[in-house]
PDB file of N, CA and C in Angstrom:
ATOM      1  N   UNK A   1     171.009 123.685  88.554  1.00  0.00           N
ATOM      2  CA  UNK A   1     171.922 123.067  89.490  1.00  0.00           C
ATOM      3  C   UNK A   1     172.285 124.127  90.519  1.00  0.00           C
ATOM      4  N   UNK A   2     171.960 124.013  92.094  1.00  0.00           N
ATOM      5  CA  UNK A   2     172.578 125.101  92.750  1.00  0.00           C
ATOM      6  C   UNK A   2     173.007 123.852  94.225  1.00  0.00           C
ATOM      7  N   UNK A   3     173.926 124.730  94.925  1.00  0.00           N
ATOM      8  CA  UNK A   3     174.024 124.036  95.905  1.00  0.00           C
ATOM      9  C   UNK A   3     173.428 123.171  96.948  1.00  0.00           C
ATOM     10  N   UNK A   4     172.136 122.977  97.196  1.00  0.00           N
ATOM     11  CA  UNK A   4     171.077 122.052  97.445  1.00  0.00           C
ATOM     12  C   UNK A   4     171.620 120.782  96.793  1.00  0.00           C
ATOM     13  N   UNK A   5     171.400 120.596  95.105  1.00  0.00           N
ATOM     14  CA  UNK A   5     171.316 119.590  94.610  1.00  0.00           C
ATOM     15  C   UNK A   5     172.984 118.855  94.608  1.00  0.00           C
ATOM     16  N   UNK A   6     174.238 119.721  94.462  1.00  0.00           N
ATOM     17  CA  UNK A   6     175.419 119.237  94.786  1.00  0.00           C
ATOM     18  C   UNK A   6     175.443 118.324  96.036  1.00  0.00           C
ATOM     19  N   UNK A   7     175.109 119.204  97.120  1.00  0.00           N
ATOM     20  CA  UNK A   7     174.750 118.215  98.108  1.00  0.00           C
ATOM     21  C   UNK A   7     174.058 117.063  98.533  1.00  0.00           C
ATOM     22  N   UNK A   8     173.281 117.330  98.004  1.00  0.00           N
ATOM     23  CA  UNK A   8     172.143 116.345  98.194  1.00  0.00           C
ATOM     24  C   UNK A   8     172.709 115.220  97.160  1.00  0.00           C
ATOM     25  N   UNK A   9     173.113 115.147  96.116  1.00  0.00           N
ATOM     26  CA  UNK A   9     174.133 113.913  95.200  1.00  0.00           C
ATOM     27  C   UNK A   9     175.227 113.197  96.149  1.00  0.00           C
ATOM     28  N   UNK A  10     175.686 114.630  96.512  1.00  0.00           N
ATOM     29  CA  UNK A  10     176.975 113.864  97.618  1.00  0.00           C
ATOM     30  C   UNK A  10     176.855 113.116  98.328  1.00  0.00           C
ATOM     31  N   UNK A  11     175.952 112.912  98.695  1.00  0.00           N
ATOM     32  CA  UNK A  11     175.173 112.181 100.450  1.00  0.00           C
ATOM     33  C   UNK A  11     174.184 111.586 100.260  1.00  0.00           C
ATOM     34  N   UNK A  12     173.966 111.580  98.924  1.00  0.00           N
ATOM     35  CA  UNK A  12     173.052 110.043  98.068  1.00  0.00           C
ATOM     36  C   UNK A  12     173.316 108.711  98.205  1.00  0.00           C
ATOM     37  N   UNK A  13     172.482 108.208  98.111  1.00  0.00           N
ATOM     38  CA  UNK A  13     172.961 106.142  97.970  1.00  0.00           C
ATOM     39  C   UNK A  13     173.494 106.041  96.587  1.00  0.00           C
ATOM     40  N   UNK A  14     173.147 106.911  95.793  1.00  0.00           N
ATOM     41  CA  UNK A  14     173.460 106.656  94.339  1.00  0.00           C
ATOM     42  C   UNK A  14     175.027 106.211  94.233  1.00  0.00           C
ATOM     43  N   UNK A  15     175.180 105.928  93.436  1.00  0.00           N
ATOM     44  CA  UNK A  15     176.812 105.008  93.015  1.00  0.00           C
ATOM     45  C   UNK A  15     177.525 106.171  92.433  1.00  0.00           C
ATOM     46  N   UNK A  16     176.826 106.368  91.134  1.00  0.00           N
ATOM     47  CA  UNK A  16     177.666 107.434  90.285  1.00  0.00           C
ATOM     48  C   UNK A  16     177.320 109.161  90.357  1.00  0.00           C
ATOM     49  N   UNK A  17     178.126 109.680  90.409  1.00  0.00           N
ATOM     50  CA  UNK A  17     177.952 111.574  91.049  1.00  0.00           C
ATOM     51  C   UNK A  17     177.269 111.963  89.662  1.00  0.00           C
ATOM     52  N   UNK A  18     177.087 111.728  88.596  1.00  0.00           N
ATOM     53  CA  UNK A  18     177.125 112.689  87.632  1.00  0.00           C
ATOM     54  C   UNK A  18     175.051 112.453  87.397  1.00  0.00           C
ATOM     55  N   UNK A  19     175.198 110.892  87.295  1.00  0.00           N
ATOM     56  CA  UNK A  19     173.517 110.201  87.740  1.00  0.00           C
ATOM     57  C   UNK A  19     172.959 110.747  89.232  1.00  0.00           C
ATOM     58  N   UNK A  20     173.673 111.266  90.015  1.00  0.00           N
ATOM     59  CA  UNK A  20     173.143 111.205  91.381  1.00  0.00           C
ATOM     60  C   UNK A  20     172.626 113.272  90.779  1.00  0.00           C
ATOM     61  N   UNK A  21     173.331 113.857  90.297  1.00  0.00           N
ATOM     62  CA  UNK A  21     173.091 115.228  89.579  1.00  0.00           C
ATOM     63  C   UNK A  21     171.862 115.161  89.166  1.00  0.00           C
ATOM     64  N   UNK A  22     171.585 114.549  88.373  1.00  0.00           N
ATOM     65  CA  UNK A  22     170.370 114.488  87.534  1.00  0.00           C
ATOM     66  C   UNK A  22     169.516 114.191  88.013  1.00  0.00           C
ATOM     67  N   UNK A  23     169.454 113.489  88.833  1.00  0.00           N
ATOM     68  CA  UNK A  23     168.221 113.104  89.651  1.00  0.00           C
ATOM     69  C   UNK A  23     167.622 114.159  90.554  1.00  0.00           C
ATOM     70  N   UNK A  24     168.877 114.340  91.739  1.00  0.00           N
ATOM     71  CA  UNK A  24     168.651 115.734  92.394  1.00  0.00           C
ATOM     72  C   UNK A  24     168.283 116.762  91.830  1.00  0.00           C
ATOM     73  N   UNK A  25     168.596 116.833  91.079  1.00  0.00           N
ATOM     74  CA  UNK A  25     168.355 118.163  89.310  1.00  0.00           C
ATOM     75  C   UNK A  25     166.350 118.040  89.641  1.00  0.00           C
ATOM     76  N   UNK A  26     166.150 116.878  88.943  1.00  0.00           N
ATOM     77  CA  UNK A  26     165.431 116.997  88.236  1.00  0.00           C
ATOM     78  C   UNK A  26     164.277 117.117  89.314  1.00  0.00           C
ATOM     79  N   UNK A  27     164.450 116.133  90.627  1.00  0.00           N
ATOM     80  CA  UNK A  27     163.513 116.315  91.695  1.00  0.00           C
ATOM     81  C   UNK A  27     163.225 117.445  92.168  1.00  0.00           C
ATOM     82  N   UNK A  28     164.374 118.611  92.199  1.00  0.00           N
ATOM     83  CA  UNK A  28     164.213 119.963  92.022  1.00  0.00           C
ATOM     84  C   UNK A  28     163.091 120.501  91.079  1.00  0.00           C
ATOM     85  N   UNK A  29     163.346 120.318  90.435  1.00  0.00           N
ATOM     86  CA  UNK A  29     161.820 120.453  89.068  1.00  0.00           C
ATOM     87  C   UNK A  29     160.806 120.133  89.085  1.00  0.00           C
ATOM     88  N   UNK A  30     159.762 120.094  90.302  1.00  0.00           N
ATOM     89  CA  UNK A  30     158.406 119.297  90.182  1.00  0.00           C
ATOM     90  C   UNK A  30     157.846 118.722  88.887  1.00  0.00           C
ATOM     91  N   UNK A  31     158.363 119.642  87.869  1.00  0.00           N
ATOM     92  CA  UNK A  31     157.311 118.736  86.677  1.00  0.00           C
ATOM     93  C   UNK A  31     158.105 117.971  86.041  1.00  0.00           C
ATOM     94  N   UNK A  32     159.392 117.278  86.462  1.00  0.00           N
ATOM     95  CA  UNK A  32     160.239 116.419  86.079  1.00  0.00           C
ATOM     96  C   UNK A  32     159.569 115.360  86.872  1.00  0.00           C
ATOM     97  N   UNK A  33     159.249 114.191  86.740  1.00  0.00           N
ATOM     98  CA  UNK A  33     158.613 113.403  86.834  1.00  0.00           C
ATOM     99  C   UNK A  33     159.439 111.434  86.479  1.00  0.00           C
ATOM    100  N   UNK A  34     160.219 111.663  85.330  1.00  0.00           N
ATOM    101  CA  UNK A  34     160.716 110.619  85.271  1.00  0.00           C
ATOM    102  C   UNK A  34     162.132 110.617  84.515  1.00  0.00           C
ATOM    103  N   UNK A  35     162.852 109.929  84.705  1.00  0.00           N
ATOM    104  CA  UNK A  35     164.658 109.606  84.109  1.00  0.00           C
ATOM    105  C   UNK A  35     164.348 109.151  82.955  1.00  0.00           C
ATOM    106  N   UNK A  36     164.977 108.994  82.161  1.00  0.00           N
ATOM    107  CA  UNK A  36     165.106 108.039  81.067  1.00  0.00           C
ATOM    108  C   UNK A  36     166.429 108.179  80.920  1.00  0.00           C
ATOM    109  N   UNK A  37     166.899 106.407  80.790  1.00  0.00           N
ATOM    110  CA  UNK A  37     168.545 106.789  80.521  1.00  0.00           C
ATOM    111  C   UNK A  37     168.643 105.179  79.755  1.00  0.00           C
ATOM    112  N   UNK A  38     169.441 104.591  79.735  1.00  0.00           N
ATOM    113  CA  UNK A  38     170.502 103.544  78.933  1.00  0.00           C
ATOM    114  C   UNK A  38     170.947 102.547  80.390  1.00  0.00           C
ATOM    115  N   UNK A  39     171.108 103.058  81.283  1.00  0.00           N
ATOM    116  CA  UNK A  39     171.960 102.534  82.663  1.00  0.00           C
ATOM    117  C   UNK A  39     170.405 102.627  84.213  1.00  0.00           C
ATOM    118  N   UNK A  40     169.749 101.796  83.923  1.00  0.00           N
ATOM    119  CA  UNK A  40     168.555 101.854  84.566  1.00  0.00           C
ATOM    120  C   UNK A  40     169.469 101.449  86.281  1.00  0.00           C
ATOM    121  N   UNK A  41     170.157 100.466  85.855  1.00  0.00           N
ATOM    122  CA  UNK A  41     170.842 100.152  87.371  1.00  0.00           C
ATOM    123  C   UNK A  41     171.264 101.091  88.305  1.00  0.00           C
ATOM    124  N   UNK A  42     171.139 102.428  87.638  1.00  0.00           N
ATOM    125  CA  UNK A  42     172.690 103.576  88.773  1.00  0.00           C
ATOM    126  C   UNK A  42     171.105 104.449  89.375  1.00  0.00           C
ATOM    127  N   UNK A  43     170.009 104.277  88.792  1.00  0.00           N
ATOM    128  CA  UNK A  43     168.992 104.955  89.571  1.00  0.00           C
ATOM    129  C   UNK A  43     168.201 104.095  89.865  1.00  0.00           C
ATOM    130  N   UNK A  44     168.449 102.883  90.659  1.00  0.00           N
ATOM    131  CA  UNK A  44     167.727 102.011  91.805  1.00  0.00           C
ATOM    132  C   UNK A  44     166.678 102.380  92.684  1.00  0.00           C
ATOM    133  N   UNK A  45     167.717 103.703  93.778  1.00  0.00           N
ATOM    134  CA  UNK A  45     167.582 104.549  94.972  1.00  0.00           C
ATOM    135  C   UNK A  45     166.394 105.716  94.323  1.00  0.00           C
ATOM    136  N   UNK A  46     166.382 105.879  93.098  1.00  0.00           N
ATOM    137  CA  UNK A  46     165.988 107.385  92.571  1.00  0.00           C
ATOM    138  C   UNK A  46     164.553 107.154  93.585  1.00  0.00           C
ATOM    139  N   UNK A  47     163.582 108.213  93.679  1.00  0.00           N
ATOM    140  CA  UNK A  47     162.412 108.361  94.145  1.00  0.00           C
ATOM    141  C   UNK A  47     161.628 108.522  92.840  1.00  0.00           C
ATOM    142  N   UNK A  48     162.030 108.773  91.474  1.00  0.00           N
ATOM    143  CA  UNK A  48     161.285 108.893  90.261  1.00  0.00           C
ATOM    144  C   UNK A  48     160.998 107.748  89.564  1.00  0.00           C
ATOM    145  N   UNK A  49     160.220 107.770  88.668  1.00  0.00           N
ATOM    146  CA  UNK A  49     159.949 106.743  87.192  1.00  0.00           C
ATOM    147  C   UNK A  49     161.192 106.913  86.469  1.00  0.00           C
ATOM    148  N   UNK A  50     162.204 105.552  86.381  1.00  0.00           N
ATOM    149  CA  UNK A  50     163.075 105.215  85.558  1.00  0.00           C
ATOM    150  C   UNK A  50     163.310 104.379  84.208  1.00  0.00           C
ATOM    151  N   UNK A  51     163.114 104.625  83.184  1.00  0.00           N
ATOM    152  CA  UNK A  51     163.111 104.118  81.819  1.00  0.00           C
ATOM    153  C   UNK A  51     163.633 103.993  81.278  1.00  0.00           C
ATOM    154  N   UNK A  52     164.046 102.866  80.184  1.00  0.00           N
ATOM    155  CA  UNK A  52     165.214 103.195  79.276  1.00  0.00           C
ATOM    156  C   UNK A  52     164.342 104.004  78.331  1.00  0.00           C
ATOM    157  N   UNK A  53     164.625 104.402  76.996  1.00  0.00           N
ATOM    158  CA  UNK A  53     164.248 104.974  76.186  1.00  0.00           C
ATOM    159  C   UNK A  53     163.376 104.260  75.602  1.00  0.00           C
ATOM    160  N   UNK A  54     163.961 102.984  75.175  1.00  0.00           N
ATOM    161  CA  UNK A  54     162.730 102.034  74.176  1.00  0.00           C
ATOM    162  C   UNK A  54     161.602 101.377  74.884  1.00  0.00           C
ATOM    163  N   UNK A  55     161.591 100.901  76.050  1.00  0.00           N
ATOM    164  CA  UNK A  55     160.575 101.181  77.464  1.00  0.00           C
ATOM    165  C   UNK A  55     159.225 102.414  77.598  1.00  0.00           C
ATOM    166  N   UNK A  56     160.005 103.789  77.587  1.00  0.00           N
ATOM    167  CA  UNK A  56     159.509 104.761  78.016  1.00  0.00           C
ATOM    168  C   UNK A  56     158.686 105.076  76.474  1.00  0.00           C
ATOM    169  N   UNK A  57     159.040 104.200  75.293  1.00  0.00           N
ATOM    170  CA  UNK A  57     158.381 104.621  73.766  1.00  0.00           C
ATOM    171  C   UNK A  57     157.234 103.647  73.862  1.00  0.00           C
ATOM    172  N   UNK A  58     157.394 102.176  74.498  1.00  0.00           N
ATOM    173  CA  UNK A  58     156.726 101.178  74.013  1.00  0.00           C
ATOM    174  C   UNK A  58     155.376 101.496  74.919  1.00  0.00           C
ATOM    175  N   UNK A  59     155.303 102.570  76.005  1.00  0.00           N
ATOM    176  CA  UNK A  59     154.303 102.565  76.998  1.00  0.00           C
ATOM    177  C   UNK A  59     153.515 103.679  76.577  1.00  0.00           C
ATOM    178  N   UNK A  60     153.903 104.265  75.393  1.00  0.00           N
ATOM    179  CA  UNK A  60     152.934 105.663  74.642  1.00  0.00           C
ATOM    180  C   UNK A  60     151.728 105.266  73.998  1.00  0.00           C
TER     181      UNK A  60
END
């Protein structure tokens, strides 16, 4: 997490700050590639592959 990604959450479409983190986070990370969460709705906007968990198992 460095100041890039604070910002870049802030001034997101995303709804919730803490989901808008993680995303920015992770897009930071080239080899982060996809979310997996419980709340598929709050990363709509994301630019990544979003999954719930039992989704992201059933496609292995």
């Amino acid at each position: 997490m460095d100041q890039k990604v604070v910002l870049n959450a802030l001034n997101s479409n995303l709804k919730d700050f803490e989901d808008a983190l993680q995303n920015f986070s992770a897009i930071e990370h080239k080899e982060i590639t996809i979310i997996l969460t419980r709340n598929i709705k709050d990363y709509k906007r994301s630019d990544l592959s979003v999954f719930t968990p039992e989704t992201y198992l059933k496609g292995r």
